[in-house]
PDB file of N, CA and C in Angstrom:
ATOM      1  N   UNK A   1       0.821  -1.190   0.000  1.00  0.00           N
ATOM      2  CA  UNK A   1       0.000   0.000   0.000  1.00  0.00           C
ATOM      3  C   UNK A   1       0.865   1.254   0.000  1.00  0.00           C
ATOM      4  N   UNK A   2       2.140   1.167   0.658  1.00  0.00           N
ATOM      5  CA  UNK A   2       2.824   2.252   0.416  1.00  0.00           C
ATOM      6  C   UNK A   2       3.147   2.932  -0.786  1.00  0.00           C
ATOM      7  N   UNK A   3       3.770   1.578  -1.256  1.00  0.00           N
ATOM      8  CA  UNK A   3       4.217   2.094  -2.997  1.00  0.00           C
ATOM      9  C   UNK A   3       3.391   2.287  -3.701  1.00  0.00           C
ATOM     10  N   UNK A   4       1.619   2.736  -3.394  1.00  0.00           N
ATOM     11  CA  UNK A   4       1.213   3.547  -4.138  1.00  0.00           C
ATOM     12  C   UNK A   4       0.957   5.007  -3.830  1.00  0.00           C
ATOM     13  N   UNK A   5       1.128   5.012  -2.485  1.00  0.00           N
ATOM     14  CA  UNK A   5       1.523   6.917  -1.964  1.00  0.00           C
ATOM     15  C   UNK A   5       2.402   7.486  -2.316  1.00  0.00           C
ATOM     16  N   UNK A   6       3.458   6.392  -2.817  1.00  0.00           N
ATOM     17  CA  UNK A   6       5.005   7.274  -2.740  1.00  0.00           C
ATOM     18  C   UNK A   6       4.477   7.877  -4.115  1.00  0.00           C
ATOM     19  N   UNK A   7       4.877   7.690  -5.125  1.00  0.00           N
ATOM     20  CA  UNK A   7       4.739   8.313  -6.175  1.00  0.00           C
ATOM     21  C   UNK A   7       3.674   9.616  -6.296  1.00  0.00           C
ATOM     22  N   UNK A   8       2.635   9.045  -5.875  1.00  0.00           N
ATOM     23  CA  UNK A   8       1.847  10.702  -5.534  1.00  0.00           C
ATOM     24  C   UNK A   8       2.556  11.402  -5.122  1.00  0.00           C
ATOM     25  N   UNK A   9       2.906  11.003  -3.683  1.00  0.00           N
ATOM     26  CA  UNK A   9       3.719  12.340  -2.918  1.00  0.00           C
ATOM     27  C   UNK A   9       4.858  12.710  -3.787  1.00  0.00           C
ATOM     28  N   UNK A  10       5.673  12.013  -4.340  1.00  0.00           N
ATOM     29  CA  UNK A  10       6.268  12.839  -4.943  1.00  0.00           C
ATOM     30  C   UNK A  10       6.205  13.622  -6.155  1.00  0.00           C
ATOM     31  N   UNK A  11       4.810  13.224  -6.748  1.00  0.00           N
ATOM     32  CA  UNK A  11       3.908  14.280  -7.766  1.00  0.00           C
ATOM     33  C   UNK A  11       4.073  15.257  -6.848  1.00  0.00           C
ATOM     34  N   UNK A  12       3.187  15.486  -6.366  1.00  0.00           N
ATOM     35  CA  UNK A  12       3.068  16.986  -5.302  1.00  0.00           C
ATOM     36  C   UNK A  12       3.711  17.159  -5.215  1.00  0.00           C
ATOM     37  N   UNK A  13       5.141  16.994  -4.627  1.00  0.00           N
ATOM     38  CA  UNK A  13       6.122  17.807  -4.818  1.00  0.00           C
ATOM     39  C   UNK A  13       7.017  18.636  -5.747  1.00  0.00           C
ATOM     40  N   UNK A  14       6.849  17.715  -6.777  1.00  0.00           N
ATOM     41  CA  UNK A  14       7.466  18.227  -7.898  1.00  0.00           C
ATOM     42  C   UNK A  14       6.620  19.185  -8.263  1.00  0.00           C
ATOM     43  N   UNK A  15       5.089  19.234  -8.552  1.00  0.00           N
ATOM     44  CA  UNK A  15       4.356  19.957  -8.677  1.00  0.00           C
ATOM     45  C   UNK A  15       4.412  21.307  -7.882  1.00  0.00           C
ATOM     46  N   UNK A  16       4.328  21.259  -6.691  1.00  0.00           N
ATOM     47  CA  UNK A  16       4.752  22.429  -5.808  1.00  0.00           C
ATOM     48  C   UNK A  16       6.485  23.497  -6.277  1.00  0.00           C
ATOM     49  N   UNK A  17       7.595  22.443  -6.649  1.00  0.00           N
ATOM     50  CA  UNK A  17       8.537  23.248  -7.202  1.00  0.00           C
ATOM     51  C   UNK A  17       8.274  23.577  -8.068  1.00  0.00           C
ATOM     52  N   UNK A  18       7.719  23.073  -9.727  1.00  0.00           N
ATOM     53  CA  UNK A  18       7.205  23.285 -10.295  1.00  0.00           C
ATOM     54  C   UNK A  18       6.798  24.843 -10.391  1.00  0.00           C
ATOM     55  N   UNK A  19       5.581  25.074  -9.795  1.00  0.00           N
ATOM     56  CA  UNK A  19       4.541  26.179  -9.591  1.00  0.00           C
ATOM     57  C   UNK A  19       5.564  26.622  -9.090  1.00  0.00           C
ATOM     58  N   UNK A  20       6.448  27.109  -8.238  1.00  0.00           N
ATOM     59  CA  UNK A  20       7.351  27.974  -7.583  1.00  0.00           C
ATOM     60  C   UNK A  20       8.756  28.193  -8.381  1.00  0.00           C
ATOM     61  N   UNK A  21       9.031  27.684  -9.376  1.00  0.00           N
ATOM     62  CA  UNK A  21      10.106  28.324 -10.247  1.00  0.00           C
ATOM     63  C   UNK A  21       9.302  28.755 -11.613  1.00  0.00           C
ATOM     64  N   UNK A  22       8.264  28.879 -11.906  1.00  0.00           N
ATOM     65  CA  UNK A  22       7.359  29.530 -12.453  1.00  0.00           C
ATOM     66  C   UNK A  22       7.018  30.762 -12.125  1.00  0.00           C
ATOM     67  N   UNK A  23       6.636  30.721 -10.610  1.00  0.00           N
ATOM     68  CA  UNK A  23       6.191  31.984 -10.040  1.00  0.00           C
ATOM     69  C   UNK A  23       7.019  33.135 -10.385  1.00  0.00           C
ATOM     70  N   UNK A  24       8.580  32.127  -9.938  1.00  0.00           N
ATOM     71  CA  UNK A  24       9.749  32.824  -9.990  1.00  0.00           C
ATOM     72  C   UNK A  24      10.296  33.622 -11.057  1.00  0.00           C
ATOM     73  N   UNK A  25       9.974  32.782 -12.139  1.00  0.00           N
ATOM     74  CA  UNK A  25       9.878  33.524 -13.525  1.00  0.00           C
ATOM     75  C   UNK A  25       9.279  34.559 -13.965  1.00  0.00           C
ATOM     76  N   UNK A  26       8.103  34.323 -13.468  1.00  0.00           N
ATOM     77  CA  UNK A  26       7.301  35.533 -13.857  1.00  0.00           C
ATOM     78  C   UNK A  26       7.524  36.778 -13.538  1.00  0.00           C
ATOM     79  N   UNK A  27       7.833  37.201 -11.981  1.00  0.00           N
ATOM     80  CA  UNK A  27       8.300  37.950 -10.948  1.00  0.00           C
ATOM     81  C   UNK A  27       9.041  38.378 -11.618  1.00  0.00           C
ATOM     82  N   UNK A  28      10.323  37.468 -12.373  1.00  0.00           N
ATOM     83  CA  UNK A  28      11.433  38.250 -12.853  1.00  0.00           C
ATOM     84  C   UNK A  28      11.174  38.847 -14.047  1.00  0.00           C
ATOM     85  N   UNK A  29      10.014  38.196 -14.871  1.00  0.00           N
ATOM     86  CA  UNK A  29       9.804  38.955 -16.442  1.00  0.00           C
ATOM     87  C   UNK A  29       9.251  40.127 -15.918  1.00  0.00           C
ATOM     88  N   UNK A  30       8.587  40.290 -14.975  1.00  0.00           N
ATOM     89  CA  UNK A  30       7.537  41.654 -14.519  1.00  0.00           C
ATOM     90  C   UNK A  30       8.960  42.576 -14.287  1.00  0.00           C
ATOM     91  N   UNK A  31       9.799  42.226 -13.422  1.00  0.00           N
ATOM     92  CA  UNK A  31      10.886  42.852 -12.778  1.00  0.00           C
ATOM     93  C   UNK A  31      12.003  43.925 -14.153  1.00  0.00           C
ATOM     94  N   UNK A  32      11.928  42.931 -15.344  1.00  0.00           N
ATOM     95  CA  UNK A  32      12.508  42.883 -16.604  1.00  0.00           C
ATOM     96  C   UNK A  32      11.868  44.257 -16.982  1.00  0.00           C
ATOM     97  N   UNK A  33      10.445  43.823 -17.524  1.00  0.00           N
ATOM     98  CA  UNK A  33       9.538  44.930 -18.370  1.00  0.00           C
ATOM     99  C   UNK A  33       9.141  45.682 -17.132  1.00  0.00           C
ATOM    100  N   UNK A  34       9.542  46.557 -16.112  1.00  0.00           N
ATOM    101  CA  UNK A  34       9.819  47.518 -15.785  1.00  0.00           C
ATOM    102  C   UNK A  34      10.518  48.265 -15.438  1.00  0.00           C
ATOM    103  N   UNK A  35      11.550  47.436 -15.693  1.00  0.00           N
ATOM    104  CA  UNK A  35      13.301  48.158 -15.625  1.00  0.00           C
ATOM    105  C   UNK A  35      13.042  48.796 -17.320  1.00  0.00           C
ATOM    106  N   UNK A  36      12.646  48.230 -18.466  1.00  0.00           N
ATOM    107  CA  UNK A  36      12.759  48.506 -19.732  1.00  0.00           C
ATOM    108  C   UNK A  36      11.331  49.940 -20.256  1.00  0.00           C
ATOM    109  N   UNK A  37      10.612  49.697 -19.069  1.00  0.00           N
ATOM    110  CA  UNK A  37       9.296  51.113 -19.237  1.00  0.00           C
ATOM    111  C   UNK A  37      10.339  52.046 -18.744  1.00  0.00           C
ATOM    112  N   UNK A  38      11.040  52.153 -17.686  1.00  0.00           N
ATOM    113  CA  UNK A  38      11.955  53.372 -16.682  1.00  0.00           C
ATOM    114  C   UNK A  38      12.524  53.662 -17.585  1.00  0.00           C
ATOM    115  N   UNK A  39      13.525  52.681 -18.433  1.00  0.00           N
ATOM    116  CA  UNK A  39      14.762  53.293 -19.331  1.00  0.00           C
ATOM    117  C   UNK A  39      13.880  53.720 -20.460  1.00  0.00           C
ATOM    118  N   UNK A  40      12.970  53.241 -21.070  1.00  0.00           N
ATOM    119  CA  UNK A  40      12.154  54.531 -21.895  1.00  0.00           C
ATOM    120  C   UNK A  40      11.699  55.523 -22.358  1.00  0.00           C
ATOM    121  N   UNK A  41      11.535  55.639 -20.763  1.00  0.00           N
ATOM    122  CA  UNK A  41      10.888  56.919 -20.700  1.00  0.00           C
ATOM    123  C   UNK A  41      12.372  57.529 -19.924  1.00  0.00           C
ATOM    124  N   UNK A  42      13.088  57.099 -19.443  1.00  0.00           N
ATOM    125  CA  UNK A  42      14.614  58.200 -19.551  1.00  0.00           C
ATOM    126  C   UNK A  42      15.323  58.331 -20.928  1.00  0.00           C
ATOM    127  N   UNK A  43      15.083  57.186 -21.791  1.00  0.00           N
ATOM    128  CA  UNK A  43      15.469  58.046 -23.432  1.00  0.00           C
ATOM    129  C   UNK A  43      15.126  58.805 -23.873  1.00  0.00           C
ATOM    130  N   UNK A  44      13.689  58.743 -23.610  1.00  0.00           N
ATOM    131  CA  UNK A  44      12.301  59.827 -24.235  1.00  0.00           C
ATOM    132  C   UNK A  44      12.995  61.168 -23.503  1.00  0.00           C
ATOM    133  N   UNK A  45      13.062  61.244 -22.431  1.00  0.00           N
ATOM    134  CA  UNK A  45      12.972  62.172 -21.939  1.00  0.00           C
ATOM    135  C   UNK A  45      14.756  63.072 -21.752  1.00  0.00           C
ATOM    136  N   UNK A  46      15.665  62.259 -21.532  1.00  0.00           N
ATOM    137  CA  UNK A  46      16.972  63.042 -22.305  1.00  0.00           C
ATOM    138  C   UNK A  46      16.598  63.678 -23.214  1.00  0.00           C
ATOM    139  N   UNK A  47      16.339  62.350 -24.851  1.00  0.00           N
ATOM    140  CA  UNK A  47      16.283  63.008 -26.146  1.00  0.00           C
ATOM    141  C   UNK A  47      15.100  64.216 -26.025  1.00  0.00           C
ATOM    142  N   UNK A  48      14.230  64.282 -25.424  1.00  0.00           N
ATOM    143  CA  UNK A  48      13.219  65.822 -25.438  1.00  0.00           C
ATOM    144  C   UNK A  48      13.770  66.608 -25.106  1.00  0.00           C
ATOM    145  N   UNK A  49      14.653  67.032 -24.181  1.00  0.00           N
ATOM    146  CA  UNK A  49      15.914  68.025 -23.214  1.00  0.00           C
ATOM    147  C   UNK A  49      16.486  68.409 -24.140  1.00  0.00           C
ATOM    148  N   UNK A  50      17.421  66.987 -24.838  1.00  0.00           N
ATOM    149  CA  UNK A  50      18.018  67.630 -25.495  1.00  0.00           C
ATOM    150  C   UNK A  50      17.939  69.029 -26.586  1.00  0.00           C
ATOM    151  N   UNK A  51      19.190  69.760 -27.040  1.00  0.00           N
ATOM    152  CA  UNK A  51      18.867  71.111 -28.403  1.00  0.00           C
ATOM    153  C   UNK A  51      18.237  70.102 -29.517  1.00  0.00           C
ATOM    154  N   UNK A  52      18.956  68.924 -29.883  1.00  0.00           N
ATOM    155  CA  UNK A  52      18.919  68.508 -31.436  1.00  0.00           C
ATOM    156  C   UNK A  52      18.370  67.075 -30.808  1.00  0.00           C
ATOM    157  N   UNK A  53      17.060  66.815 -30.813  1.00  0.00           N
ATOM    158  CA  UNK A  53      16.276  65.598 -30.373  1.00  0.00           C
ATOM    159  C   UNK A  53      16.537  64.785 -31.740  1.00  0.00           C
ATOM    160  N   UNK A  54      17.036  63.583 -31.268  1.00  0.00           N
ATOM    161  CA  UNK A  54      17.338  62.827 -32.464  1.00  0.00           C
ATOM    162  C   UNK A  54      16.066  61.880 -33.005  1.00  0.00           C
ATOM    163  N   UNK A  55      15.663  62.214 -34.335  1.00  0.00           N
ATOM    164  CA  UNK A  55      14.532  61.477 -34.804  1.00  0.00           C
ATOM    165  C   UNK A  55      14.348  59.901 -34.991  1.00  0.00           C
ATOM    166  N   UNK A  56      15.597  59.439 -35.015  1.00  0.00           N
ATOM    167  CA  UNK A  56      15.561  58.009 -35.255  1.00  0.00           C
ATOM    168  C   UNK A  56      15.500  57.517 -33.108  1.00  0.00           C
ATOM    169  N   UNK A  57      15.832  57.972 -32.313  1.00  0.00           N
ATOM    170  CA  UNK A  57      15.643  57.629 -31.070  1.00  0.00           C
ATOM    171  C   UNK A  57      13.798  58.148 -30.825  1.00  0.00           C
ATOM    172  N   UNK A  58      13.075  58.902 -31.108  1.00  0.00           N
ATOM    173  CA  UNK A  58      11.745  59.606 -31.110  1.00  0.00           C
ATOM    174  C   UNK A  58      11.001  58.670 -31.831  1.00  0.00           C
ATOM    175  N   UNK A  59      11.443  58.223 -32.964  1.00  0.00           N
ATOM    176  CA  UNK A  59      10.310  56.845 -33.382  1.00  0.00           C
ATOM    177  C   UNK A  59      10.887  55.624 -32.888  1.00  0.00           C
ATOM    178  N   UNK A  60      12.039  55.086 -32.366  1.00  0.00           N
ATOM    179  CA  UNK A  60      11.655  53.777 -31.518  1.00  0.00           C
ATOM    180  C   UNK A  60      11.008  54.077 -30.386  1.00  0.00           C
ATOM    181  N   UNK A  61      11.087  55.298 -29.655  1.00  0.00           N
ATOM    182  CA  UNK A  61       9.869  55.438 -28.702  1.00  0.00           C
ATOM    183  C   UNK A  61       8.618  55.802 -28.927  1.00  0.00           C
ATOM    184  N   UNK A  62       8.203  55.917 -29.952  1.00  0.00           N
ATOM    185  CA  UNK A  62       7.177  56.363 -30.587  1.00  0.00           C
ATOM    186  C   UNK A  62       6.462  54.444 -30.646  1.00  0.00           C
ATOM    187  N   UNK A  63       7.575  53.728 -31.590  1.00  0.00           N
ATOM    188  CA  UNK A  63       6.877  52.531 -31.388  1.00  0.00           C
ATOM    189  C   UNK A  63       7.020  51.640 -30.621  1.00  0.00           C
ATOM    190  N   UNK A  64       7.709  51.905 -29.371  1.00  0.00           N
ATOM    191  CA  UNK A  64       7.309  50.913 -28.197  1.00  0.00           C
ATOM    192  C   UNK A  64       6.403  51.312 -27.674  1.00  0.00           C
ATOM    193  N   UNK A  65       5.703  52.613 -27.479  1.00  0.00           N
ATOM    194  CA  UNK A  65       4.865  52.980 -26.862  1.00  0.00           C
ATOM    195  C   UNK A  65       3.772  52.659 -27.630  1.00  0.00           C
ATOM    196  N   UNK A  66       3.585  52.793 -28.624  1.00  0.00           N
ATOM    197  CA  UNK A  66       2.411  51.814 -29.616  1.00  0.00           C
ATOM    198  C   UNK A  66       2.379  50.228 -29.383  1.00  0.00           C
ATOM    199  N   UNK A  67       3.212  49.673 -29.252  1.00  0.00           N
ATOM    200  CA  UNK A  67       3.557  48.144 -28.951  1.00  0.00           C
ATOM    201  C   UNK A  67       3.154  48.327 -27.333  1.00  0.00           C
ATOM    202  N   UNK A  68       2.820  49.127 -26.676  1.00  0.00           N
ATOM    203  CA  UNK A  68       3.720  48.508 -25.155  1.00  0.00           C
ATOM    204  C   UNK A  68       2.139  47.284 -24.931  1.00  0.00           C
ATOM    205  N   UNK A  69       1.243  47.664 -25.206  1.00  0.00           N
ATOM    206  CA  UNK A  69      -0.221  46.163 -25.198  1.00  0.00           C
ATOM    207  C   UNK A  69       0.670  45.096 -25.403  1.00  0.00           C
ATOM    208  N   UNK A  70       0.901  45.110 -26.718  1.00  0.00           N
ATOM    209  CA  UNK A  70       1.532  43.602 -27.097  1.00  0.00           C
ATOM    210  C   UNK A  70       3.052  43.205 -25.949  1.00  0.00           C
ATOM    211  N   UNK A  71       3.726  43.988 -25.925  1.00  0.00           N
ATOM    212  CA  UNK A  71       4.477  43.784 -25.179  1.00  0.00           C
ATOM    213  C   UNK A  71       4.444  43.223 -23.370  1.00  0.00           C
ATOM    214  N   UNK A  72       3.389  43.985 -22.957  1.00  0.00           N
ATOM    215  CA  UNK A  72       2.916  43.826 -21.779  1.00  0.00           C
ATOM    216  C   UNK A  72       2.274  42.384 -21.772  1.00  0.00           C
ATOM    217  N   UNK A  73       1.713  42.007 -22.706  1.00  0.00           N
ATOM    218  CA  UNK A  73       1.139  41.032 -22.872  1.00  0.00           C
ATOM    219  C   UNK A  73       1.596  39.733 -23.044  1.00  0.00           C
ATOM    220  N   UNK A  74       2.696  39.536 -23.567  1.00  0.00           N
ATOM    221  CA  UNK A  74       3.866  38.978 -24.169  1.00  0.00           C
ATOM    222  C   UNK A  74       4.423  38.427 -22.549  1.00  0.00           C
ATOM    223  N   UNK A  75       4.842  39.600 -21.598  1.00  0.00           N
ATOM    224  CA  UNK A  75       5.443  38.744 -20.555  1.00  0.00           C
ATOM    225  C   UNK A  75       4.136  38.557 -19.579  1.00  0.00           C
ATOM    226  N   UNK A  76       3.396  38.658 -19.611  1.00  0.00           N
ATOM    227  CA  UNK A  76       1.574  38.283 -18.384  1.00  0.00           C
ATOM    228  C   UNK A  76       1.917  36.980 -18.858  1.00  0.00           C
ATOM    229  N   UNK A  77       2.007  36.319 -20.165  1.00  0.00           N
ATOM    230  CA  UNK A  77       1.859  35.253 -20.646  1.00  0.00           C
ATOM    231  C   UNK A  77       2.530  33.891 -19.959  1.00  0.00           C
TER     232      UNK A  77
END
């Protein structure tokens, strides 16, 4: 009768690490895509300061900020 608990129990367990280096992941993609919104909006916002705002830095922020749905979405996933 034992040797049919063992194997469960050690489902559940694995299952439990499982779910917890997952969690872990996620935490860190969230951690990721908001270190990468901060530095954004500090490019955006140098290049606006700046005399001569450089146009090719103004449309990649132009289109991450159009992307940021998909993007946001991308790490929820």
């Amino acid at each position: 009768m034992l040797h049919t608990h063992i194997p469960r129990l050690i489902s559940a367990v694995l299952s439990i690490v499982q779910a917890s280096n997952l969690r872990n992941r996620v935490y860190a993609m969230e951690d990721r895509l908001d270190i990468l919104e901060v530095a954004i909006e500090d490019i955006e916002r140098i290049n606006n300061n700046s005399t001569h705002p450089n146009s090719l830095i103004s449309n990649i922020v132009a289109n991450v900020k159009r992307h940021h749905a998909t993007i946001s979405e991308y790490y929820e996933q």
